[in-house]
C-alpha atoms as a PDB file:
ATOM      1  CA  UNK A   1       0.000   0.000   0.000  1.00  0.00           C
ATOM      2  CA  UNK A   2       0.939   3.518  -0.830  1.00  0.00           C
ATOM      3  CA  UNK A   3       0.130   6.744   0.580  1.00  0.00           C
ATOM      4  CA  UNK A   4      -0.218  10.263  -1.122  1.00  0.00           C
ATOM      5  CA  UNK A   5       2.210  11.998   1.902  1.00  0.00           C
ATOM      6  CA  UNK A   6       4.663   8.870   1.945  1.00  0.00           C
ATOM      7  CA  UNK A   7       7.290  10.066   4.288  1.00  0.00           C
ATOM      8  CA  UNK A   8      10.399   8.387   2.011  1.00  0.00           C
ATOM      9  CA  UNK A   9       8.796  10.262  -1.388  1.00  0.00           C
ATOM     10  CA  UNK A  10       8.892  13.479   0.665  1.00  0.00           C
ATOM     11  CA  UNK A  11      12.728  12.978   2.269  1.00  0.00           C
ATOM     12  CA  UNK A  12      14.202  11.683  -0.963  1.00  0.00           C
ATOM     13  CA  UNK A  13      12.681  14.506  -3.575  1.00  0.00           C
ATOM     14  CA  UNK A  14      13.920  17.128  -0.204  1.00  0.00           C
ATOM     15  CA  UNK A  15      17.760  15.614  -0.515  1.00  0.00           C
ATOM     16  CA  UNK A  16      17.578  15.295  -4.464  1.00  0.00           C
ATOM     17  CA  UNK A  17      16.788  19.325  -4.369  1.00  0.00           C
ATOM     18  CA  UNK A  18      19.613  19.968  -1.947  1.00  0.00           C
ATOM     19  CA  UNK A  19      21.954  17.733  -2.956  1.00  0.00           C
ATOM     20  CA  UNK A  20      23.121  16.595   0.124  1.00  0.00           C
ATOM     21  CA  UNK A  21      21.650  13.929   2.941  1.00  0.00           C
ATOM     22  CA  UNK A  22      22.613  16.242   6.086  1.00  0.00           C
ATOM     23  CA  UNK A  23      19.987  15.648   9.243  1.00  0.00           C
ATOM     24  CA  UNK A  24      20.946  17.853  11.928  1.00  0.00           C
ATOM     25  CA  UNK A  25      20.457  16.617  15.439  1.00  0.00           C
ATOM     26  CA  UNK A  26      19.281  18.530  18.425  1.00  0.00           C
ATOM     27  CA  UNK A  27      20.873  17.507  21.554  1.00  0.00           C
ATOM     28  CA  UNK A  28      21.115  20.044  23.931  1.00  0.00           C
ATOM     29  CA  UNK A  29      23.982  19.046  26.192  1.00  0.00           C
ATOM     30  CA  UNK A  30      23.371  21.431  29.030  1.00  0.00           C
ATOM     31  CA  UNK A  31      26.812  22.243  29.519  1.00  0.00           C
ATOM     32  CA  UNK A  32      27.744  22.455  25.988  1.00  0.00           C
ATOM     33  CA  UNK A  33      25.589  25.509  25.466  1.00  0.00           C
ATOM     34  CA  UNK A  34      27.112  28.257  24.161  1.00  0.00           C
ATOM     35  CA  UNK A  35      28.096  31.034  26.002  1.00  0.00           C
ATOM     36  CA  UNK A  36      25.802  33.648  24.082  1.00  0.00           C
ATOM     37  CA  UNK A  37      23.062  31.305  25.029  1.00  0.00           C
ATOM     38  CA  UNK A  38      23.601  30.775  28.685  1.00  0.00           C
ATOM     39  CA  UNK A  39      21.154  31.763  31.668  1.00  0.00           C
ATOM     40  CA  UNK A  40      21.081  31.425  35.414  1.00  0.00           C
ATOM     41  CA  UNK A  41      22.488  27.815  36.667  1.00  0.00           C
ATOM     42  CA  UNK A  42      22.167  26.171  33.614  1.00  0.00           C
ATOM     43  CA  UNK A  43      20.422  23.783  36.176  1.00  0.00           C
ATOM     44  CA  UNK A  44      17.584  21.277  34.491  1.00  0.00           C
ATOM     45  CA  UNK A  45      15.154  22.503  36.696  1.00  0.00           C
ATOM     46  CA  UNK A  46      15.399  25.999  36.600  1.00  0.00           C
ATOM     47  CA  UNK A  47      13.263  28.089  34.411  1.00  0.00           C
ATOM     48  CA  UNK A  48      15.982  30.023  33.109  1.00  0.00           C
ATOM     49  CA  UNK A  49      17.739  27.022  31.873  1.00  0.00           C
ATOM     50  CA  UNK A  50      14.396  26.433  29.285  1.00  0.00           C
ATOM     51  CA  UNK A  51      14.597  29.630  28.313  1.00  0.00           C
ATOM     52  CA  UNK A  52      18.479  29.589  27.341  1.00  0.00           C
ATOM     53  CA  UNK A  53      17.961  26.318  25.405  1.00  0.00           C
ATOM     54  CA  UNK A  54      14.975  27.124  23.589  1.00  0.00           C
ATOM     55  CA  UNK A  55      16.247  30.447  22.559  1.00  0.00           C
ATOM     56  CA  UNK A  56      19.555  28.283  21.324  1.00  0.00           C
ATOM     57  CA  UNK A  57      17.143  25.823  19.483  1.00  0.00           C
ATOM     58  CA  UNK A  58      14.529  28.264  17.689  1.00  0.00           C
ATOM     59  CA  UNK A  59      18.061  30.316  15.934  1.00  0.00           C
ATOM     60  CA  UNK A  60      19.120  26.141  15.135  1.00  0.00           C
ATOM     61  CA  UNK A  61      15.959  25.685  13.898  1.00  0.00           C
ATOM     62  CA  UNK A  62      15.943  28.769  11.695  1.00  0.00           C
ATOM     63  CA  UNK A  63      19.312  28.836  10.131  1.00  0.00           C
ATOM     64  CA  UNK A  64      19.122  25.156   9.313  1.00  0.00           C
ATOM     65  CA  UNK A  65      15.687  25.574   7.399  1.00  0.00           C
ATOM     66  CA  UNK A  66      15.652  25.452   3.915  1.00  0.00           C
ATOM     67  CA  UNK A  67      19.496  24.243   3.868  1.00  0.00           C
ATOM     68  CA  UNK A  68      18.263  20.367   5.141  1.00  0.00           C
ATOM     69  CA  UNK A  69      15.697  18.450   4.637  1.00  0.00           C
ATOM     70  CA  UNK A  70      15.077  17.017   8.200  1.00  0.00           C
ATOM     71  CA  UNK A  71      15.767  17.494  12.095  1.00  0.00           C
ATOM     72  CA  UNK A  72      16.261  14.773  14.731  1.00  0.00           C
ATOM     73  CA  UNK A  73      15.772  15.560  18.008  1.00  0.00           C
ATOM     74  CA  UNK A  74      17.172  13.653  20.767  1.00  0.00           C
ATOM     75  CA  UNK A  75      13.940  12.968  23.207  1.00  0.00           C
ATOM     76  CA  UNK A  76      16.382  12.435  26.359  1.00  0.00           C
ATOM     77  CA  UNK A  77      17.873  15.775  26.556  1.00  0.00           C
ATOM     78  CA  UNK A  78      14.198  17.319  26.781  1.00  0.00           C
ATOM     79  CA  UNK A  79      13.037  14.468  29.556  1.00  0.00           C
ATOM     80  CA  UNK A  80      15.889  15.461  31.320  1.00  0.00           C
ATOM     81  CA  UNK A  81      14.549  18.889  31.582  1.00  0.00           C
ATOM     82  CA  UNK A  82      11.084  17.598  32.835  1.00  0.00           C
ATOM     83  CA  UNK A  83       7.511  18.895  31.903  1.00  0.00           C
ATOM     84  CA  UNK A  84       8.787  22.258  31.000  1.00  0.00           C
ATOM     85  CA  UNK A  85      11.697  20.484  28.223  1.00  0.00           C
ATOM     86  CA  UNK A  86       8.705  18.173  26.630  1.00  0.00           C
ATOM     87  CA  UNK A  87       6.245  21.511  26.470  1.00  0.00           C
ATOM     88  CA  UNK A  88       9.688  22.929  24.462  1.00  0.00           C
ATOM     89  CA  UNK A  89      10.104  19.903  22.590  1.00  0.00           C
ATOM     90  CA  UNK A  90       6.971  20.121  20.898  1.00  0.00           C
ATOM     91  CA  UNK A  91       6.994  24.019  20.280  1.00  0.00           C
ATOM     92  CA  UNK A  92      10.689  23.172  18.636  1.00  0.00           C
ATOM     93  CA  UNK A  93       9.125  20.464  16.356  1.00  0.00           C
ATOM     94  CA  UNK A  94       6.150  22.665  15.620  1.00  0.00           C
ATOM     95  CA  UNK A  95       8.503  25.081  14.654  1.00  0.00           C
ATOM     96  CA  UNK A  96      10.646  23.412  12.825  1.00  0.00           C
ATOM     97  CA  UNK A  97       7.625  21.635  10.496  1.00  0.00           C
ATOM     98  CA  UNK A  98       6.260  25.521  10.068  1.00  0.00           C
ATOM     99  CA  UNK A  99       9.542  26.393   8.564  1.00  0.00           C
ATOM    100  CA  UNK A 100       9.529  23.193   6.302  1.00  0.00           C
ATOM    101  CA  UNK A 101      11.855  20.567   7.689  1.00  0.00           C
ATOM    102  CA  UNK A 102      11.172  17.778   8.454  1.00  0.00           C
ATOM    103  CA  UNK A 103      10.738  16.383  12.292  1.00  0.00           C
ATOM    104  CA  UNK A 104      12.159  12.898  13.001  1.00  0.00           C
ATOM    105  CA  UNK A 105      12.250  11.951  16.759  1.00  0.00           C
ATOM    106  CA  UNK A 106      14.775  10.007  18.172  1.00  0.00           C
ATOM    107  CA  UNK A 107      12.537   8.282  20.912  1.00  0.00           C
ATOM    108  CA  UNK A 108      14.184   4.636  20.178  1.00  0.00           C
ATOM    109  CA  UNK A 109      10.686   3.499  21.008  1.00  0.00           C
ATOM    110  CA  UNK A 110       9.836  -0.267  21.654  1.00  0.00           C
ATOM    111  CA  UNK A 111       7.251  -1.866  23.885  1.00  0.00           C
ATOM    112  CA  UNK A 112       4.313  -4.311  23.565  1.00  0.00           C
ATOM    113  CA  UNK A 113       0.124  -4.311  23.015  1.00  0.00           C
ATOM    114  CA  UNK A 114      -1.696  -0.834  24.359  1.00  0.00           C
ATOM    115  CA  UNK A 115       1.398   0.746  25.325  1.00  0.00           C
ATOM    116  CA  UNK A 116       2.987   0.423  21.820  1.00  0.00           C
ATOM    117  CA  UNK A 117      -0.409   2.137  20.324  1.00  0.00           C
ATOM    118  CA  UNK A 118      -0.311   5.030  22.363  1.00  0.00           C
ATOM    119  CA  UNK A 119       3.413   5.795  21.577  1.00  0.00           C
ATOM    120  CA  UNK A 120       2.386   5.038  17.924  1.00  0.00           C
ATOM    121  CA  UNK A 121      -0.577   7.271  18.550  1.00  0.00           C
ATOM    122  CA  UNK A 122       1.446  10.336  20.862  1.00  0.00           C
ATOM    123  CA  UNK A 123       3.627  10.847  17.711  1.00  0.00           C
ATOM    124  CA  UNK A 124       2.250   9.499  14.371  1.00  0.00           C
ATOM    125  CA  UNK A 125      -1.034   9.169  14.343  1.00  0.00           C
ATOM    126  CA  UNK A 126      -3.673  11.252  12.632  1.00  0.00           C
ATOM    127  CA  UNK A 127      -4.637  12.915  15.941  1.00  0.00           C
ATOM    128  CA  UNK A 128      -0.994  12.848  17.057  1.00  0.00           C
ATOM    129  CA  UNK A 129      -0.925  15.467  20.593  1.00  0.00           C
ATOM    130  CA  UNK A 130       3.012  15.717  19.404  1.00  0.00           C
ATOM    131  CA  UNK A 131       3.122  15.292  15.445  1.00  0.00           C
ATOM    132  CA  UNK A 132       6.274  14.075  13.824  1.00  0.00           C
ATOM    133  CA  UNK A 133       7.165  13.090  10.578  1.00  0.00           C
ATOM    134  CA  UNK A 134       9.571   9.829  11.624  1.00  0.00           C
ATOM    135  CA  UNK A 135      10.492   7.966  14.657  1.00  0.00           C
ATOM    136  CA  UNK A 136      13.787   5.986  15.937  1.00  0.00           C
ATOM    137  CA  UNK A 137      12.103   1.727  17.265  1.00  0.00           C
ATOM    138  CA  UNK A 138      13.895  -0.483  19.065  1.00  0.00           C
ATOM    139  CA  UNK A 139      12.961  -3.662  17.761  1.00  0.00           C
ATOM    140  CA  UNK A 140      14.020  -6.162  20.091  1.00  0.00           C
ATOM    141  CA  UNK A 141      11.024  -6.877  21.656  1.00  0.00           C
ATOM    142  CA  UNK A 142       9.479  -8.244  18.958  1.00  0.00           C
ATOM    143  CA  UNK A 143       8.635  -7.684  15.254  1.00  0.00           C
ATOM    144  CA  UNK A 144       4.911  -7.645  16.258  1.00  0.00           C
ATOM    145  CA  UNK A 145       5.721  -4.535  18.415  1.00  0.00           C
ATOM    146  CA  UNK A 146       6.326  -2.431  15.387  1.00  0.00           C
ATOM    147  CA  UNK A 147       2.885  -2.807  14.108  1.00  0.00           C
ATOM    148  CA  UNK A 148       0.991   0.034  15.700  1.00  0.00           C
ATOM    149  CA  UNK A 149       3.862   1.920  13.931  1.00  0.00           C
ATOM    150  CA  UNK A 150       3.481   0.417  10.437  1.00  0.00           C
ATOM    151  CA  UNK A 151      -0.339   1.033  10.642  1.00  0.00           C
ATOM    152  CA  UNK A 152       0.449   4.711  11.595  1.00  0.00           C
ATOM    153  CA  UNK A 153       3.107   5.297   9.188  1.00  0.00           C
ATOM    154  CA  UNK A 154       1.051   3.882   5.982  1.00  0.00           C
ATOM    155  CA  UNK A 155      -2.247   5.787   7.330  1.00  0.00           C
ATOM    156  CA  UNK A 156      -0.890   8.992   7.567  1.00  0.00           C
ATOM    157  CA  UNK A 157       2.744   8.919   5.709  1.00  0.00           C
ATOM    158  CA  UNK A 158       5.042   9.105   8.588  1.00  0.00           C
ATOM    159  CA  UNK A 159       8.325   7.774   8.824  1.00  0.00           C
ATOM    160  CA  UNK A 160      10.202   4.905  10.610  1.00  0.00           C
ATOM    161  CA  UNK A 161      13.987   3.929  11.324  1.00  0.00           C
ATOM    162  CA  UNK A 162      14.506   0.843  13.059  1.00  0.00           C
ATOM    163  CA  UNK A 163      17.868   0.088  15.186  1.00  0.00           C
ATOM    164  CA  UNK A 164      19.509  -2.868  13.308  1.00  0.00           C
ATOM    165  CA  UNK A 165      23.547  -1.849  13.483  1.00  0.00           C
ATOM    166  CA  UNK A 166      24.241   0.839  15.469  1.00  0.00           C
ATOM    167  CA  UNK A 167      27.068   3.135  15.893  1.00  0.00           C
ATOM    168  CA  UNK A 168      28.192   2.621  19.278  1.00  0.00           C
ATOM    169  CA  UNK A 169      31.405   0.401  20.395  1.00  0.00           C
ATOM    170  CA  UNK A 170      29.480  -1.970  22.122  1.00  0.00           C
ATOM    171  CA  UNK A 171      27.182  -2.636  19.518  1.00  0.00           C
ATOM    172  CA  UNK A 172      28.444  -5.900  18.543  1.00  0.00           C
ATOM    173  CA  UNK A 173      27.903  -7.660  22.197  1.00  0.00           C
ATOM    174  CA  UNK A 174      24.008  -8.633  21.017  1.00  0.00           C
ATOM    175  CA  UNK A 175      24.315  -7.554  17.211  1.00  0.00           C
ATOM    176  CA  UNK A 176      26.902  -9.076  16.251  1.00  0.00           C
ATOM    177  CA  UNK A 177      26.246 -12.166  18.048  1.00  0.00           C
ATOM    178  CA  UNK A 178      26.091 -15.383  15.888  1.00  0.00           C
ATOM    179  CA  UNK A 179      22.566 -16.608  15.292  1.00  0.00           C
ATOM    180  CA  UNK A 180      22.684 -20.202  12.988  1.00  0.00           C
ATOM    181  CA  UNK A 181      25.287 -18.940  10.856  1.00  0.00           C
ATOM    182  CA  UNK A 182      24.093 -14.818  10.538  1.00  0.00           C
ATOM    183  CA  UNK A 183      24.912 -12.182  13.026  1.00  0.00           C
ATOM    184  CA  UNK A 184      21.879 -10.985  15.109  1.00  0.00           C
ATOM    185  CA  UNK A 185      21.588  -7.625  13.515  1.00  0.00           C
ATOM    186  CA  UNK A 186      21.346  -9.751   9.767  1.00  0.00           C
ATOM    187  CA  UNK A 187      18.379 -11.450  11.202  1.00  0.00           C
ATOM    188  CA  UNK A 188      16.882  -8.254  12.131  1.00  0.00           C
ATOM    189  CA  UNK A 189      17.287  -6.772   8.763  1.00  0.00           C
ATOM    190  CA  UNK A 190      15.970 -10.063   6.974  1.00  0.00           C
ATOM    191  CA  UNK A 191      12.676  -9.402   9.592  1.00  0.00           C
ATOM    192  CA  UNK A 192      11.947  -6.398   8.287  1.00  0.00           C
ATOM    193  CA  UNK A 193      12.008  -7.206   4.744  1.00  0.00           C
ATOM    194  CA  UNK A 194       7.935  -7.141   4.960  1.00  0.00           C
ATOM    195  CA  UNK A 195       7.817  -4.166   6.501  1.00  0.00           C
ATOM    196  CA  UNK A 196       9.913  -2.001   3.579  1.00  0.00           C
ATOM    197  CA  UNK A 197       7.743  -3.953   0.726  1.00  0.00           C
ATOM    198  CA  UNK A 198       4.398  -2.480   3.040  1.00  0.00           C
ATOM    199  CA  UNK A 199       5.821   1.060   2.810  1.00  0.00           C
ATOM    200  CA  UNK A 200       7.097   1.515  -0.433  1.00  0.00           C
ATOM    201  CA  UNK A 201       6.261   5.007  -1.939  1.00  0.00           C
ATOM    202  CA  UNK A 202       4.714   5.469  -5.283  1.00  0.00           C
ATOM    203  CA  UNK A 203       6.596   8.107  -6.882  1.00  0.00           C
ATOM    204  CA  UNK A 204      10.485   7.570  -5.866  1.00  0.00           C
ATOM    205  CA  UNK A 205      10.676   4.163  -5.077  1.00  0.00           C
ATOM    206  CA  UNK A 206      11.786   4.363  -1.516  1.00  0.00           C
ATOM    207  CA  UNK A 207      10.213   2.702   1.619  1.00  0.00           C
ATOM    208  CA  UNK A 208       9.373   4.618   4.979  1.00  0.00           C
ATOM    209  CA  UNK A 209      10.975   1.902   6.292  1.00  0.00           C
ATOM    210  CA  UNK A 210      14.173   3.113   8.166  1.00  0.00           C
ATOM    211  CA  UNK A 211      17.129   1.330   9.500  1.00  0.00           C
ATOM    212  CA  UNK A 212      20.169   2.672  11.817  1.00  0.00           C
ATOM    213  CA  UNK A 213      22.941   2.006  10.431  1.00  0.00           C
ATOM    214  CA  UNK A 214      26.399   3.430  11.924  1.00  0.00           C
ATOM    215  CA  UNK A 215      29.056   5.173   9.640  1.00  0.00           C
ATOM    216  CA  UNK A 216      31.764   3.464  11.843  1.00  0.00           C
ATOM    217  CA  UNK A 217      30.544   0.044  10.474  1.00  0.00           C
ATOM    218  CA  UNK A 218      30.427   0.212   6.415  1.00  0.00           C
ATOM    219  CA  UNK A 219      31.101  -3.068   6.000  1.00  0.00           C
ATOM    220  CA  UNK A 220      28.187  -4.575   8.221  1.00  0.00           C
ATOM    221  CA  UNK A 221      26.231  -1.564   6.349  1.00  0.00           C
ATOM    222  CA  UNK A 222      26.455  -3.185   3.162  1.00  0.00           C
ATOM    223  CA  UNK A 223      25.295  -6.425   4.357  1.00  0.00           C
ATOM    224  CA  UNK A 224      21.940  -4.758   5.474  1.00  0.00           C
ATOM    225  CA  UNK A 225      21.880  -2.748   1.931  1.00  0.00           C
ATOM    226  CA  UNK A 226      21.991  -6.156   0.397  1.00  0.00           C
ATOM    227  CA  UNK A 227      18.686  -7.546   2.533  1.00  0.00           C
ATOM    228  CA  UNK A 228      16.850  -4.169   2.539  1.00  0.00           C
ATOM    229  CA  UNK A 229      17.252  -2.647  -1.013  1.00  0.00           C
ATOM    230  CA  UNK A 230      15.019   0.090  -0.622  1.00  0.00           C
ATOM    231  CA  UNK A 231      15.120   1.166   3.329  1.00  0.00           C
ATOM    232  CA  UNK A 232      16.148   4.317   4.112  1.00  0.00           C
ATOM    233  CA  UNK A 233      19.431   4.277   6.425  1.00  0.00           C
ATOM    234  CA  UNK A 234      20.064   6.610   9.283  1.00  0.00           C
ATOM    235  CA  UNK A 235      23.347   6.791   9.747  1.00  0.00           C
ATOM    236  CA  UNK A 236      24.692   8.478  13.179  1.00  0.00           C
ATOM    237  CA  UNK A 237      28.784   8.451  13.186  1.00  0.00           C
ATOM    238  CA  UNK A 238      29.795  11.110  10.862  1.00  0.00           C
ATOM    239  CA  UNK A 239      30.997  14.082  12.415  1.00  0.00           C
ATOM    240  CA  UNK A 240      31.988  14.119  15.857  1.00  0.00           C
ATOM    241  CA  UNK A 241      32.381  10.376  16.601  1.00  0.00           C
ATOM    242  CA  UNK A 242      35.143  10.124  13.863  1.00  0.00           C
ATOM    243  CA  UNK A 243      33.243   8.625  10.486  1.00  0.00           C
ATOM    244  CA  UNK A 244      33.937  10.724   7.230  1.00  0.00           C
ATOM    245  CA  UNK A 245      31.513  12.052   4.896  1.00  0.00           C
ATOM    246  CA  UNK A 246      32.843   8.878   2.418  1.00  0.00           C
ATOM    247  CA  UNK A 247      32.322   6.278   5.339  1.00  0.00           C
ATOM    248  CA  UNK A 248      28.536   7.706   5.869  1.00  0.00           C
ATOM    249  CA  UNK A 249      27.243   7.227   2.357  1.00  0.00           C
ATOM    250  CA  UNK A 250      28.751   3.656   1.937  1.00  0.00           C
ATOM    251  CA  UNK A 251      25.018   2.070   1.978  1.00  0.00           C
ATOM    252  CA  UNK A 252      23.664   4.741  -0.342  1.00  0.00           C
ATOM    253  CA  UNK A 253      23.034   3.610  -4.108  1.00  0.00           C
ATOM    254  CA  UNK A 254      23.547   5.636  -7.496  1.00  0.00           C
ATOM    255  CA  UNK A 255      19.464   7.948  -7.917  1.00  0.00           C
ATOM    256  CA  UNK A 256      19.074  10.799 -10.170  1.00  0.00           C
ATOM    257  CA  UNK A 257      21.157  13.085  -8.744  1.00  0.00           C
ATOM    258  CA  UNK A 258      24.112  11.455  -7.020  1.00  0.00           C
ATOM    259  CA  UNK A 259      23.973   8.841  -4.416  1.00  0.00           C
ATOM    260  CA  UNK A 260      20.932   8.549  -2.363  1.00  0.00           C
ATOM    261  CA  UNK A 261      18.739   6.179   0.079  1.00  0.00           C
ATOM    262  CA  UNK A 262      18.954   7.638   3.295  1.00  0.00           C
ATOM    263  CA  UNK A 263      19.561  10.649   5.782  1.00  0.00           C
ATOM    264  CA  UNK A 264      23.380  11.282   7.162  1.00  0.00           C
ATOM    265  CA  UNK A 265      23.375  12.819  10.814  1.00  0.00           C
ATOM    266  CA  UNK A 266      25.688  15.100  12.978  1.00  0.00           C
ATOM    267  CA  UNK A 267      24.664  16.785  16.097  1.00  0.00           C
ATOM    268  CA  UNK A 268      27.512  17.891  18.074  1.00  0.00           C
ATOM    269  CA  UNK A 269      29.664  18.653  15.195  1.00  0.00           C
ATOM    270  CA  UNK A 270      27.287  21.379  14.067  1.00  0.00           C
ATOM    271  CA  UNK A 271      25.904  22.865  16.972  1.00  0.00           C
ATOM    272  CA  UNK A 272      28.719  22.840  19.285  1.00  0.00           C
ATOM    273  CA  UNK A 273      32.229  24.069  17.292  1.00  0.00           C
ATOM    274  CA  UNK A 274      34.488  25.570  19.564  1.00  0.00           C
ATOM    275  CA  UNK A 275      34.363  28.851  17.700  1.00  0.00           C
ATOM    276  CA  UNK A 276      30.275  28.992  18.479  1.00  0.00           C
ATOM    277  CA  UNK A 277      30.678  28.222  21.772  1.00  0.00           C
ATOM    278  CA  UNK A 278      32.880  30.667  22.635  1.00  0.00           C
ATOM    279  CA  UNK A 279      31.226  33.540  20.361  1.00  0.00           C
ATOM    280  CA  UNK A 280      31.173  37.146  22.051  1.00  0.00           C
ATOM    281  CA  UNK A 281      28.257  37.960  19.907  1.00  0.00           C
ATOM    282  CA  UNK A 282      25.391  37.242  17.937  1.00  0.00           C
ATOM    283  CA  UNK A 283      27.121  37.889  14.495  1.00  0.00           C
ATOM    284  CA  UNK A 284      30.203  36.007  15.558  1.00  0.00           C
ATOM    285  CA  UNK A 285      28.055  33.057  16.877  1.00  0.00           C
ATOM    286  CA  UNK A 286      25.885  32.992  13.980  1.00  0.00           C
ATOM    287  CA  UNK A 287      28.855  33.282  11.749  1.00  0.00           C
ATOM    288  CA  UNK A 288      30.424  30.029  12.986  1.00  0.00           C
ATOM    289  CA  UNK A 289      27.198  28.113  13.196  1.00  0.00           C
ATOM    290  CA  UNK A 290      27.207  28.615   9.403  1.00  0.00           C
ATOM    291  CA  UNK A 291      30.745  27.891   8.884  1.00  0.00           C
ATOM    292  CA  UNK A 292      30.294  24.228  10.900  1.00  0.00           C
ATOM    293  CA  UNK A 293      26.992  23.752   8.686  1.00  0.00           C
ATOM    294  CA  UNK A 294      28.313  24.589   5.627  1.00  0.00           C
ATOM    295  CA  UNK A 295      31.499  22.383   6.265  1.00  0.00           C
ATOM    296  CA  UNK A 296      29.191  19.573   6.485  1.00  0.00           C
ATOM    297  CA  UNK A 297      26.858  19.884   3.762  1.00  0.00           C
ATOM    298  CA  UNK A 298      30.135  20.020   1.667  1.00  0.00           C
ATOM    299  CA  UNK A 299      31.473  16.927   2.367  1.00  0.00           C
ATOM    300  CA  UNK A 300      28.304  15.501   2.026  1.00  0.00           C
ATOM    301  CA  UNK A 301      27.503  17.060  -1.015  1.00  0.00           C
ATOM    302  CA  UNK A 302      30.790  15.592  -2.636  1.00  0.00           C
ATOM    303  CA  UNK A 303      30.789  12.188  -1.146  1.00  0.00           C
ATOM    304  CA  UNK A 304      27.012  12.001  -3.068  1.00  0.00           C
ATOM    305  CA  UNK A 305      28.269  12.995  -6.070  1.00  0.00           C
ATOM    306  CA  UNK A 306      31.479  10.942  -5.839  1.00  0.00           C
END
């Protein structure tokens, strides 16, 4: 089944325009903030600490839009700031959507029955209290648990990126554990072959089916390529945790304008330099934001059309 707002039609024409795969994630790493930014404590719990943060966010959000397709915030870093970071969350991703990017929510969801349907429902569904266009599962409870998802996502066109190989060192103590002859995270990827034929979209090709997918781990990369042909890939890695722009795009497959086939992400990279954190100014601050962004998009831009 396909769906007139298929969330993999929308991302892939988005990159094809821009020429780049660039998702820019927002973790706010309280003391990471730059200085320009900074209130009070910086405490979680103070009031001045939402303030500082969403102030730092909304000038993210706006110098970002219209260079990337797509956003992914980090759910944990708003938790952490309790009621008051959630009420910011969703202002930020109501934002961001206003300003046309996209909204994918790293929530790493994954439970059973009711409780899977009302996270399905909370951030995908039709009558969603905090719409998104994509959402980060943890599959390991089961592939029945991504259902409510796969109902949501082919009803209303959203989004989903399922953790198969991911880029953390300890990653291979459960995926890559042996299971008759394939590593774990192979087994996964074979799963969820169903689920990428269910969401295939009608006018690029793609499925709303999503996998993680480190840039640290190309090789293993490949090998889920090979079982899911037309998943998206999230890959985390690039950037700060050492991956280059060439390593990132290893899964990615020739399209109509360069390589394509999924979204490349860096968080702290981009919104943390040194030169924005320590920036005097608004001009100054501003001024290295762009330089970080820009630096990224470039390498991306080239290891696409490589």
């Amino acid at each position: 089944m396909t769906h007139p707002l298929n969330f993999a039609d929308r991302l892939i024409e988005r990159t094809r325009t821009l020429g780049h795969p660039l998702c820019v994630g927002l973790d706010p790493h309280l003391p990471m903030i730059p200085e320009l930014f900074r209130r009070g404590s910086m405490a979680p719990d103070d009031a001045e600490t939402i303030a500082a943060v969403e102030a730092f966010l909304e000038e993210v959000i706006d110098r970002v839009a219209g260079r990337v397709a797509i956003i992914k915030p980090q759910i944990a870093f708003f938790e952490r700031m309790g009621w008051q970071g959630m009420r910011m969350l969703d202002g930020l991703c109501r934002r961001a959507r206003a300003a046309d990017l996209m909204v994918l929510l790293d929530a790493k969801r994954g439970d059973i029955g009711s409780t899977a349907e009302g996270y399905a429902g909370a951030y995908l569904g039709a009558d969603a209290a905090m719409p998104v266009d994509a959402i980060t599962l943890n599959p390991y409870l089961g592939f029945e648990t991504l259902e409510p998802f796969v109902r949501a996502a082919n009803d209303v066109g959203r989004g989903l990126f399922v953790l198969v190989k991911t880029s953390n060192p300890g990653s291979g103590d459960l995926q890559d554990r042996d299971v008759e002859g394939e590593p774990l995270f192979g087994r996964v990827a074979d799963g969820l072959s169903r689920i990428e034929a269910d969401l295939l979209g009608s006018k690029t090709g793609w499925s709303s089916l999503g996998v993680v997918c480190g840039a640290t781990w190309p090789d293993q990369a490949r090998q889920v390529r090979d079982a899911l042909p037309k998943a998206l890939f999230l890959v985390p890695g690039y950037g700060a945790q050492g991956a280059s722009a060439e390593d990132a795009v290893q899964s990615f497959v020739p399209g109509s304008n360069g390589l394509e086939g999924g979204l490349v992400n860096s968080s702290r990279a981009i919104l943390f330099s040194e030169p924005a954190r320590r920036a005097a100014s608004h001009e100054s601050w501003a001024s290295a934001f762009d330089e970080a962004l820009n630096k990224a998009i470039n390498e991306l831009s080239a290891a696409v059309k490589a």
